[in-house]
N, C-alpha and C. Protein backbone atom coordinates (compact mmCIF):
# COMPACT_ATOMS: atom_id res chain seq x y z
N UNK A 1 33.85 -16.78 6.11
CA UNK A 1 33.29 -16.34 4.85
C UNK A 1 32.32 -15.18 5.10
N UNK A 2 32.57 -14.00 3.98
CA UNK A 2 31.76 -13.05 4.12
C UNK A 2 30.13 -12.96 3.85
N UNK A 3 29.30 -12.92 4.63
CA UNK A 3 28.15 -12.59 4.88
C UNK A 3 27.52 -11.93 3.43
N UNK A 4 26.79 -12.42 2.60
CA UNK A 4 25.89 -11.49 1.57
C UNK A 4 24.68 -11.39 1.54
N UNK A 5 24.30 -10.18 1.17
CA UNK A 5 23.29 -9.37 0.73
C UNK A 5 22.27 -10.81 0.75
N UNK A 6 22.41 -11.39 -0.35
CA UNK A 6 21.49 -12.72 -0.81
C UNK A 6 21.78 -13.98 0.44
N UNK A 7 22.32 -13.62 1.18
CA UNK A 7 22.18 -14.67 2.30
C UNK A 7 21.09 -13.91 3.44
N UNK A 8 21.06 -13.18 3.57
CA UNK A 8 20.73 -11.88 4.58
C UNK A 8 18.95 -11.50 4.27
N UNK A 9 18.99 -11.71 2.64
CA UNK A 9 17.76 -11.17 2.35
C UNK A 9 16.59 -11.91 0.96
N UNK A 10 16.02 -12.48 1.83
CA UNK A 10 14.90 -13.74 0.77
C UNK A 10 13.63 -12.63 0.10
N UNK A 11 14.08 -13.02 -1.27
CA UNK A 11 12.85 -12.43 -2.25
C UNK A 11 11.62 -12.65 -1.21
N UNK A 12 10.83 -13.37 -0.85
CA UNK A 12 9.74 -13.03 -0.08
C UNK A 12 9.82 -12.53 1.56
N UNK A 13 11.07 -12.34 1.53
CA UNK A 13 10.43 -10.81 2.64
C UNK A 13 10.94 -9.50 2.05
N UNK A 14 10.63 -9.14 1.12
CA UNK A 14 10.67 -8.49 -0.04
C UNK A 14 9.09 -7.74 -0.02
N UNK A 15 8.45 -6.03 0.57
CA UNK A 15 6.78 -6.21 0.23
C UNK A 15 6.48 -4.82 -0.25
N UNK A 16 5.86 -4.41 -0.93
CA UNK A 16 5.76 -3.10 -1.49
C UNK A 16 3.95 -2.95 -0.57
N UNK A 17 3.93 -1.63 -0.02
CA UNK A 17 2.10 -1.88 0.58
C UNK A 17 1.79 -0.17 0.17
N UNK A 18 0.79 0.52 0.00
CA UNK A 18 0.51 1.71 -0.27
C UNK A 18 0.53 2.31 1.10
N UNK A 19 0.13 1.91 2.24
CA UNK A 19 0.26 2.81 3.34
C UNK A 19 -0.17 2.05 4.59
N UNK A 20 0.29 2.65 5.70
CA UNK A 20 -0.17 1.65 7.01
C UNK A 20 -0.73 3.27 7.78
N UNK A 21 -1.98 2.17 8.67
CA UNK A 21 -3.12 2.95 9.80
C UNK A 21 -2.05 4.20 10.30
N UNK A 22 -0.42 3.62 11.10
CA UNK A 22 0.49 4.65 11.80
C UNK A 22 1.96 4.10 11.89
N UNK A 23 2.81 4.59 12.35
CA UNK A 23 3.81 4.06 12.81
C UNK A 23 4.30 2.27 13.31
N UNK A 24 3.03 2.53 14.77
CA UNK A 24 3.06 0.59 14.98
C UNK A 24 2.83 -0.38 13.86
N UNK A 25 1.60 -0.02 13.17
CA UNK A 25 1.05 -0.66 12.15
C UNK A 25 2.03 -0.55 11.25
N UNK A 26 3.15 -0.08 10.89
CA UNK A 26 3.86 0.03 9.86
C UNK A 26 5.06 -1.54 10.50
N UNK A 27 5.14 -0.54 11.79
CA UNK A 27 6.21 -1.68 12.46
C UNK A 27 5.45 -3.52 12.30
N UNK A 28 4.25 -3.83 12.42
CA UNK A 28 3.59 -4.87 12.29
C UNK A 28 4.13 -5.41 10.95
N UNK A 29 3.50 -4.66 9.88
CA UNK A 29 3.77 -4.56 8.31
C UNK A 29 4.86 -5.21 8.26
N UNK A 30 6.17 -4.42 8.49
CA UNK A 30 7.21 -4.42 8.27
C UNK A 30 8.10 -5.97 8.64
N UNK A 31 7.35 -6.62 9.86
CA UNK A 31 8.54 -7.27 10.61
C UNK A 31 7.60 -8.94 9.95
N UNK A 32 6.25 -8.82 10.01
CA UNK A 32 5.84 -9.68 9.91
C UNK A 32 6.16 -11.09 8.77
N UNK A 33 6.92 -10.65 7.57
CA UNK A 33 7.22 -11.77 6.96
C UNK A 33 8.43 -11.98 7.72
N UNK A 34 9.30 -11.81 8.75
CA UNK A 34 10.41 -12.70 9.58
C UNK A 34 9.35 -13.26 10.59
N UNK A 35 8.17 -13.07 11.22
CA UNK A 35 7.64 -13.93 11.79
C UNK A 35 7.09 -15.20 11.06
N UNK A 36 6.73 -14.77 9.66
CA UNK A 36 6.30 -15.84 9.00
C UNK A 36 6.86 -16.84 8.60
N UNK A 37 8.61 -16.26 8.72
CA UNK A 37 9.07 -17.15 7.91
C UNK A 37 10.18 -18.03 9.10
N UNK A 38 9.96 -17.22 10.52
CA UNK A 38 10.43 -18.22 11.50
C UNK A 38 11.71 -17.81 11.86
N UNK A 39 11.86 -16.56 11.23
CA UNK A 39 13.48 -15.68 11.64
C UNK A 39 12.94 -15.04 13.25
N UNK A 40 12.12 -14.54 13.43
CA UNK A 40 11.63 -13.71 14.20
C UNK A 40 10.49 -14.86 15.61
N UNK A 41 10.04 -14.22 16.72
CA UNK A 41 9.36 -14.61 17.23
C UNK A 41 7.94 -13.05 17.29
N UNK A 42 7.45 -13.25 17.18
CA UNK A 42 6.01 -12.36 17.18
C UNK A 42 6.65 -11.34 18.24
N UNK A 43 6.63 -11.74 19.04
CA UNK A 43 7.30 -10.46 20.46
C UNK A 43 8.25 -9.68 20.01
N UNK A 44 9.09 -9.99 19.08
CA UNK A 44 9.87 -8.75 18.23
C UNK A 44 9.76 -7.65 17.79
N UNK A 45 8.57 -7.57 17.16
CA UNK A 45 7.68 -6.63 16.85
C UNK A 45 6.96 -5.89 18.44
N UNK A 46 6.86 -6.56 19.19
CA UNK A 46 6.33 -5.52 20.50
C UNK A 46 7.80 -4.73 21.03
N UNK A 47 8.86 -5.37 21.15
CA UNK A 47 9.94 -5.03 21.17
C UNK A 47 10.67 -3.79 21.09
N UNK A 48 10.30 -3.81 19.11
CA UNK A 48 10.81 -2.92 18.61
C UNK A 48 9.89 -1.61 18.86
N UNK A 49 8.11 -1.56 18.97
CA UNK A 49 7.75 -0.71 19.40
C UNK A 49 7.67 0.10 21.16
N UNK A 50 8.00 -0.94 22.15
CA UNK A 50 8.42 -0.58 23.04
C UNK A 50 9.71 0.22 23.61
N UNK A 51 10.91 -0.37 22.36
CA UNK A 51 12.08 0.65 22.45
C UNK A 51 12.00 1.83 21.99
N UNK A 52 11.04 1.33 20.59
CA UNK A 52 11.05 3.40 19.97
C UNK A 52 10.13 3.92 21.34
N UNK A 53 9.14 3.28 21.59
CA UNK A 53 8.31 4.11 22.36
C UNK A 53 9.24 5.11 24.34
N UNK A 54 10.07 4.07 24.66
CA UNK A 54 11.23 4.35 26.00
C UNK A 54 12.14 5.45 24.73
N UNK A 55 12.61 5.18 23.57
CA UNK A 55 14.19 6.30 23.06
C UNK A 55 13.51 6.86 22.21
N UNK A 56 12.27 6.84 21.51
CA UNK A 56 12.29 7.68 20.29
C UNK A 56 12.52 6.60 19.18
N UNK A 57 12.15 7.35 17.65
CA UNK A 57 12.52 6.38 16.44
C UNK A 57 14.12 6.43 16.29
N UNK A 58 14.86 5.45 17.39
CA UNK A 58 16.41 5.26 16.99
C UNK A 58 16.51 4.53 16.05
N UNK A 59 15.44 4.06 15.01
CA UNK A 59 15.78 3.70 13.64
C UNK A 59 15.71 4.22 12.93
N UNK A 60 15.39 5.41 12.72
CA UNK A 60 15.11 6.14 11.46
C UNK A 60 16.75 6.70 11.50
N UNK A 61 17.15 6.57 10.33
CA UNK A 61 18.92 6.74 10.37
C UNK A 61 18.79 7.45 9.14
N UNK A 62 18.49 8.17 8.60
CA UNK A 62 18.69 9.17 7.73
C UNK A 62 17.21 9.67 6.73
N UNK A 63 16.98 10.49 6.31
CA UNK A 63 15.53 10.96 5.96
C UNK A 63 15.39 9.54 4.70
N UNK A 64 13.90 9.20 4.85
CA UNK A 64 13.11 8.26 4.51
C UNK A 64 13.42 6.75 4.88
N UNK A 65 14.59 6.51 5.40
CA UNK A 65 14.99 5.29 5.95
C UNK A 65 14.83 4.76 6.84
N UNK A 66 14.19 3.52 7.95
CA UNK A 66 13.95 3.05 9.00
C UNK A 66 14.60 1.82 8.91
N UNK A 67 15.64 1.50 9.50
CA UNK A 67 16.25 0.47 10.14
C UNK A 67 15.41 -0.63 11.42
N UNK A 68 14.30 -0.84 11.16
CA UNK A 68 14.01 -1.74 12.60
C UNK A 68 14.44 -2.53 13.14
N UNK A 69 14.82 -2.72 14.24
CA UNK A 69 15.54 -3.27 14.90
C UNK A 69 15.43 -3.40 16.62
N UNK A 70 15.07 -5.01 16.91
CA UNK A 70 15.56 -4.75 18.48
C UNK A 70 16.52 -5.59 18.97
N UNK A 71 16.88 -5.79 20.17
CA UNK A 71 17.96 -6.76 20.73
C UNK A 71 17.63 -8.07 20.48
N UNK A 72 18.56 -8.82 20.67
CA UNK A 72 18.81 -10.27 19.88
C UNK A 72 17.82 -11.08 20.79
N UNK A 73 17.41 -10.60 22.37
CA UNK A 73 17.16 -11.43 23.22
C UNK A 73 15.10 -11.08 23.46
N UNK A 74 14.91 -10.34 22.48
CA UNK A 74 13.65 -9.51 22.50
C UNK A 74 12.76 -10.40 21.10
N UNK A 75 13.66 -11.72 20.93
CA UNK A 75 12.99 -12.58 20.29
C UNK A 75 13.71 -12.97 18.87
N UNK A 76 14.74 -12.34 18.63
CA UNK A 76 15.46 -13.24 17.27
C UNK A 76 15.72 -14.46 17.44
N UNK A 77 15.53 -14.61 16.16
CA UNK A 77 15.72 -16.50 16.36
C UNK A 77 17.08 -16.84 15.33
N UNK A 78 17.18 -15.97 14.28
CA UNK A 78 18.53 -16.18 13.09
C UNK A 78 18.32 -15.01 12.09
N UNK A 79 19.16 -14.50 11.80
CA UNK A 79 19.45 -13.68 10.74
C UNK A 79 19.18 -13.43 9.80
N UNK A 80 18.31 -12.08 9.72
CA UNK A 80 17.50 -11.85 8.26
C UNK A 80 17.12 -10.80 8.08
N UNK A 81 16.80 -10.18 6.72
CA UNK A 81 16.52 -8.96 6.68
C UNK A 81 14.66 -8.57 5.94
N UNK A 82 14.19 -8.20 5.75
CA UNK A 82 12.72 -7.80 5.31
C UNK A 82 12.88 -6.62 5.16
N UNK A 83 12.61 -6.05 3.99
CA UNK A 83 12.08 -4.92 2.81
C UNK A 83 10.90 -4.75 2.84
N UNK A 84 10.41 -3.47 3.40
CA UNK A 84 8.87 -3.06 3.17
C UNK A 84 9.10 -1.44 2.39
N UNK A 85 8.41 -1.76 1.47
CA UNK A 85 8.49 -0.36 0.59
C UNK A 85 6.91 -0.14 1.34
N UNK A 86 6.59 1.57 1.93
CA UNK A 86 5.68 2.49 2.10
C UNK A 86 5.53 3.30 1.04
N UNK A 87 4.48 3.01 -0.05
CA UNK A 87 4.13 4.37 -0.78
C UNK A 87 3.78 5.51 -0.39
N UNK A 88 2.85 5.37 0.21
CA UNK A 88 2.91 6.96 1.12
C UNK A 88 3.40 7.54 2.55
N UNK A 89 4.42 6.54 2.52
CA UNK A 89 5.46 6.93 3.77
C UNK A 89 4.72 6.47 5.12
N UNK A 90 5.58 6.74 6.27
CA UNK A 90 5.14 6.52 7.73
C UNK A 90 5.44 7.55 8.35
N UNK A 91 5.23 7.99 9.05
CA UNK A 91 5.74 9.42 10.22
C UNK A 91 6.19 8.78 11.80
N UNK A 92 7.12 8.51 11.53
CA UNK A 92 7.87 7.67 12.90
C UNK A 92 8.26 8.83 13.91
N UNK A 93 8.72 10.11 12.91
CA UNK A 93 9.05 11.22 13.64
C UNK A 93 7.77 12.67 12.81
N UNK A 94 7.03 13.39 13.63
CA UNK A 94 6.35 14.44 12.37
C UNK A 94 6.89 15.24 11.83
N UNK A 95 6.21 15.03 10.69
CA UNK A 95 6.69 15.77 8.97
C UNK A 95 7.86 14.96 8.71
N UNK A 96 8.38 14.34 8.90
CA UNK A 96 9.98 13.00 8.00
C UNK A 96 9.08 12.01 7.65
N UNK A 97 8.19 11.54 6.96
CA UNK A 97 8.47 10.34 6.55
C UNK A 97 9.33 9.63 6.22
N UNK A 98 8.94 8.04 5.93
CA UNK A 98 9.84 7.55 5.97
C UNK A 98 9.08 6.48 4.66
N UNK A 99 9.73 5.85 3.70
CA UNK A 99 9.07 5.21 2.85
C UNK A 99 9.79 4.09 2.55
N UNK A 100 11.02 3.68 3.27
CA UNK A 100 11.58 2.39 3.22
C UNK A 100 12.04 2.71 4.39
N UNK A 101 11.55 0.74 4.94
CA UNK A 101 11.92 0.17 6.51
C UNK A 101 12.17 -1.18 5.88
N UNK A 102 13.53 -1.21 6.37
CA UNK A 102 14.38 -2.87 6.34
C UNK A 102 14.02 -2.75 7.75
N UNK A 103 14.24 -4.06 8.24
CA UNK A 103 13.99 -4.85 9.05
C UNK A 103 15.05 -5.79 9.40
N UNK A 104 15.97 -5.74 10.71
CA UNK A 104 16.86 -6.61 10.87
C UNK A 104 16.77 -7.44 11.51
N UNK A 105 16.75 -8.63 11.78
CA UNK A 105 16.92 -9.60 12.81
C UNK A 105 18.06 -10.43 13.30
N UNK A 106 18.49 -10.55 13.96
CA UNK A 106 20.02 -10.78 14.00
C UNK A 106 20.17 -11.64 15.72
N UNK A 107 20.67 -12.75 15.90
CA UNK A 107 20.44 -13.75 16.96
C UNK A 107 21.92 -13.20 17.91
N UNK A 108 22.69 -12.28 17.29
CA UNK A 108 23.92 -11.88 18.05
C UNK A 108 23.92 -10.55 17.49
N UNK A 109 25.20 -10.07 17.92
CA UNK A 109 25.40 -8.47 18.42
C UNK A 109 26.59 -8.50 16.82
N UNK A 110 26.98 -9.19 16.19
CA UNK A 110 28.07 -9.35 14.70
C UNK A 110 28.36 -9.93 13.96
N UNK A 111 27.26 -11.06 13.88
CA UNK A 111 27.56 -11.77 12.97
C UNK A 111 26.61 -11.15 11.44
N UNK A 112 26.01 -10.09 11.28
CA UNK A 112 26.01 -9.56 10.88
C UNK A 112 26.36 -8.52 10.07
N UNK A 113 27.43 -7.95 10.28
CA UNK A 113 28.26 -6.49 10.25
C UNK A 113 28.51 -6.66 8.65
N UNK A 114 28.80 -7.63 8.17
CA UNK A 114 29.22 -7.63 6.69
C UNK A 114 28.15 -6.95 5.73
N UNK A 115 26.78 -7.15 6.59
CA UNK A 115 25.43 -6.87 5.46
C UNK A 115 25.32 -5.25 5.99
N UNK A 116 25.36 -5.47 7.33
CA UNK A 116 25.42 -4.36 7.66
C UNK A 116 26.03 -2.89 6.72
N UNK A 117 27.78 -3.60 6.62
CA UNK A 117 28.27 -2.47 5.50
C UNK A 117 28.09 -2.11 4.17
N UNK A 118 27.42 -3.17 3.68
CA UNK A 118 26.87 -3.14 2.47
C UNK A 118 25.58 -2.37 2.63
N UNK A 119 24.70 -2.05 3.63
CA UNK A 119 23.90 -1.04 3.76
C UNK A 119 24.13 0.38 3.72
N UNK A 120 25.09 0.15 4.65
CA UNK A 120 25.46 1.60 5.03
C UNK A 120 26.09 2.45 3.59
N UNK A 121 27.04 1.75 3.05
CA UNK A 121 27.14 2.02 1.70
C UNK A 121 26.68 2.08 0.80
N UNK A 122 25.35 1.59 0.87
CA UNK A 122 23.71 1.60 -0.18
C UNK A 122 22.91 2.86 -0.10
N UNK A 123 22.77 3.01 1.35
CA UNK A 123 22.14 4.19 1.84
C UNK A 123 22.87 5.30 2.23
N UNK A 124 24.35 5.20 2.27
CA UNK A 124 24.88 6.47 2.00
C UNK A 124 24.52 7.40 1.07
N UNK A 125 24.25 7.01 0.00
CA UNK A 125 23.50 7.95 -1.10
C UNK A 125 22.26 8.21 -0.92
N UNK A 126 21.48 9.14 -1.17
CA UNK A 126 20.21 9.40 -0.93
C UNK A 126 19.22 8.91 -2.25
N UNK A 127 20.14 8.70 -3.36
CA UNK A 127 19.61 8.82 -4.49
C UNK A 127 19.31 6.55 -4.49
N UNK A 128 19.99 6.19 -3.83
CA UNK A 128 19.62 4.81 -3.68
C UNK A 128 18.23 4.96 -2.95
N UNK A 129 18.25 5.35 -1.72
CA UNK A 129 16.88 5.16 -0.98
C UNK A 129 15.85 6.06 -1.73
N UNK A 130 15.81 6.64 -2.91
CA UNK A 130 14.97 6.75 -3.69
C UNK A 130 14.57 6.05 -4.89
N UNK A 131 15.71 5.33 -5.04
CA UNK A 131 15.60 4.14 -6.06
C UNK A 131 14.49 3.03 -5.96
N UNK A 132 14.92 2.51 -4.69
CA UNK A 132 14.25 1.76 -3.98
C UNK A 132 12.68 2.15 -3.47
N UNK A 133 12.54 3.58 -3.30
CA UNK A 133 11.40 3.57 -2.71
C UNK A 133 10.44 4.12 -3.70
N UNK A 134 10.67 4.06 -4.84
CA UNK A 134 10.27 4.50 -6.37
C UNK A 134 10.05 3.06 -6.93
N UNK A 135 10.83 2.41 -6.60
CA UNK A 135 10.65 0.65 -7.17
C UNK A 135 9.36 0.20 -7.41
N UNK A 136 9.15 0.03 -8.99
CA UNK A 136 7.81 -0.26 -9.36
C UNK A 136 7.13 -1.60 -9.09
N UNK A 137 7.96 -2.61 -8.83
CA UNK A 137 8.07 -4.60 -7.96
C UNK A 137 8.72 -4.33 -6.79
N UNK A 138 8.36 -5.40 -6.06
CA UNK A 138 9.18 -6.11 -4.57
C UNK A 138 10.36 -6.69 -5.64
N UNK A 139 10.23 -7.43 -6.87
CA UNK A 139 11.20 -8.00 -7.41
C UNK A 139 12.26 -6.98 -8.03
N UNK A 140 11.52 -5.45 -8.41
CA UNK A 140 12.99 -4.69 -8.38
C UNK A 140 13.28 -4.07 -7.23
N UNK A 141 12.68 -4.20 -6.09
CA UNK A 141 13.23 -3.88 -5.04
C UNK A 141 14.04 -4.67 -4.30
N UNK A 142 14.06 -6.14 -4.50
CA UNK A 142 15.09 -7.06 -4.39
C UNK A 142 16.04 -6.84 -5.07
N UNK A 143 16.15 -6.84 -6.30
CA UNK A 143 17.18 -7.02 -7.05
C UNK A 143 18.24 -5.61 -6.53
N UNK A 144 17.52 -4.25 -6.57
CA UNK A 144 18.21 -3.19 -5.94
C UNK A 144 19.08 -3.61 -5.08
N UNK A 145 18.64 -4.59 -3.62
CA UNK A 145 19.26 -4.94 -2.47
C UNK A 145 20.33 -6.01 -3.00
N UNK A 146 20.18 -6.87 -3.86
CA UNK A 146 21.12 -8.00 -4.36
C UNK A 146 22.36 -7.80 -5.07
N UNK A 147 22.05 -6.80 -5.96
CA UNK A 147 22.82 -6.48 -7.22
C UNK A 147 23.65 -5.42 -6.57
N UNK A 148 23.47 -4.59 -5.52
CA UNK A 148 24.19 -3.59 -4.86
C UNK A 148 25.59 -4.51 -4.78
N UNK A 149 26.74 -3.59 -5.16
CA UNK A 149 28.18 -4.31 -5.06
C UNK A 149 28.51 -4.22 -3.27
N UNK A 150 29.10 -5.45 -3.05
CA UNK A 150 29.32 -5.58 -1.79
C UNK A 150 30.61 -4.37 -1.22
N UNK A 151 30.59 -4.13 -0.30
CA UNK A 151 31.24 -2.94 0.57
C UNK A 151 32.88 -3.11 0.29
């Protein structure tokens, strides 16, 4: 059975914040309701800033978008996604902000891929990741992620 959006992604890791200290602090922001909620182990978050810090922001996948993400073995515990809307963006790379970072967590390398394409097809448009990062609630910023037709 195919993987959805609403399996993938719980209204409360859902967070709208006006701005973070920098980059890490965004990454903190960002990952922390999967630690809260027991998807994640805390070390995930060092993880993910230790890989950007060795490759660069290999999450930032298209202007204003951040994908965070580290390997399954860098502390996932099960599968989930977290929505952090940045009002005044992050600078992962200078001058790109970035004003929406999902957050993936994922305990394998595919059992995922279904939500996955339903992203990629969300954020293929530019005019979605402005939808979203214009979103006046976390609750219409959920619903954005829910109501999106599957891939």
């Amino acid at each position: 059975m195919a993987l959805t959006m609403s399996d993938m992604l719980k209204r409360e890791n859902v967070q709208i914040v006006d701005s973070c200290k920098d980059w890490e602090d965004s990454v903190h922001v960002a990952v922390q309701p999967l630690v809260d909620g027991g998807y994640v182990k805390p070390e995930y978050i060092d993880g993910i800033i230790q890989n950007a810090k060795e490759l660069g922001p290999y999450f930032v996948l298209v202007p204003d978008l951040a994908l965070l993400h580290a390997r399954p073995e860098q502390g996932a515990i099960k599968k989930q996604l977290a929505v952090t809307v940045v009002r005044k963006g992050v600078e992962f790379k200078k001058g790109e902000p970035c004003r929406v970072l999902v957050t993936l967590a994922a305990e394998d390398s595919d059992s995922h891929i279904d939500v996955m394409r339903i992203l990629a097809s969300m954020f293929a448009d530019p005019a979605n990741i402005e939808k979203v990062a214009t979103a006046e609630t976390a609750d219409d910023v959920y619903s954005l992620f829910v109501n999106f037709p599957a891939a």
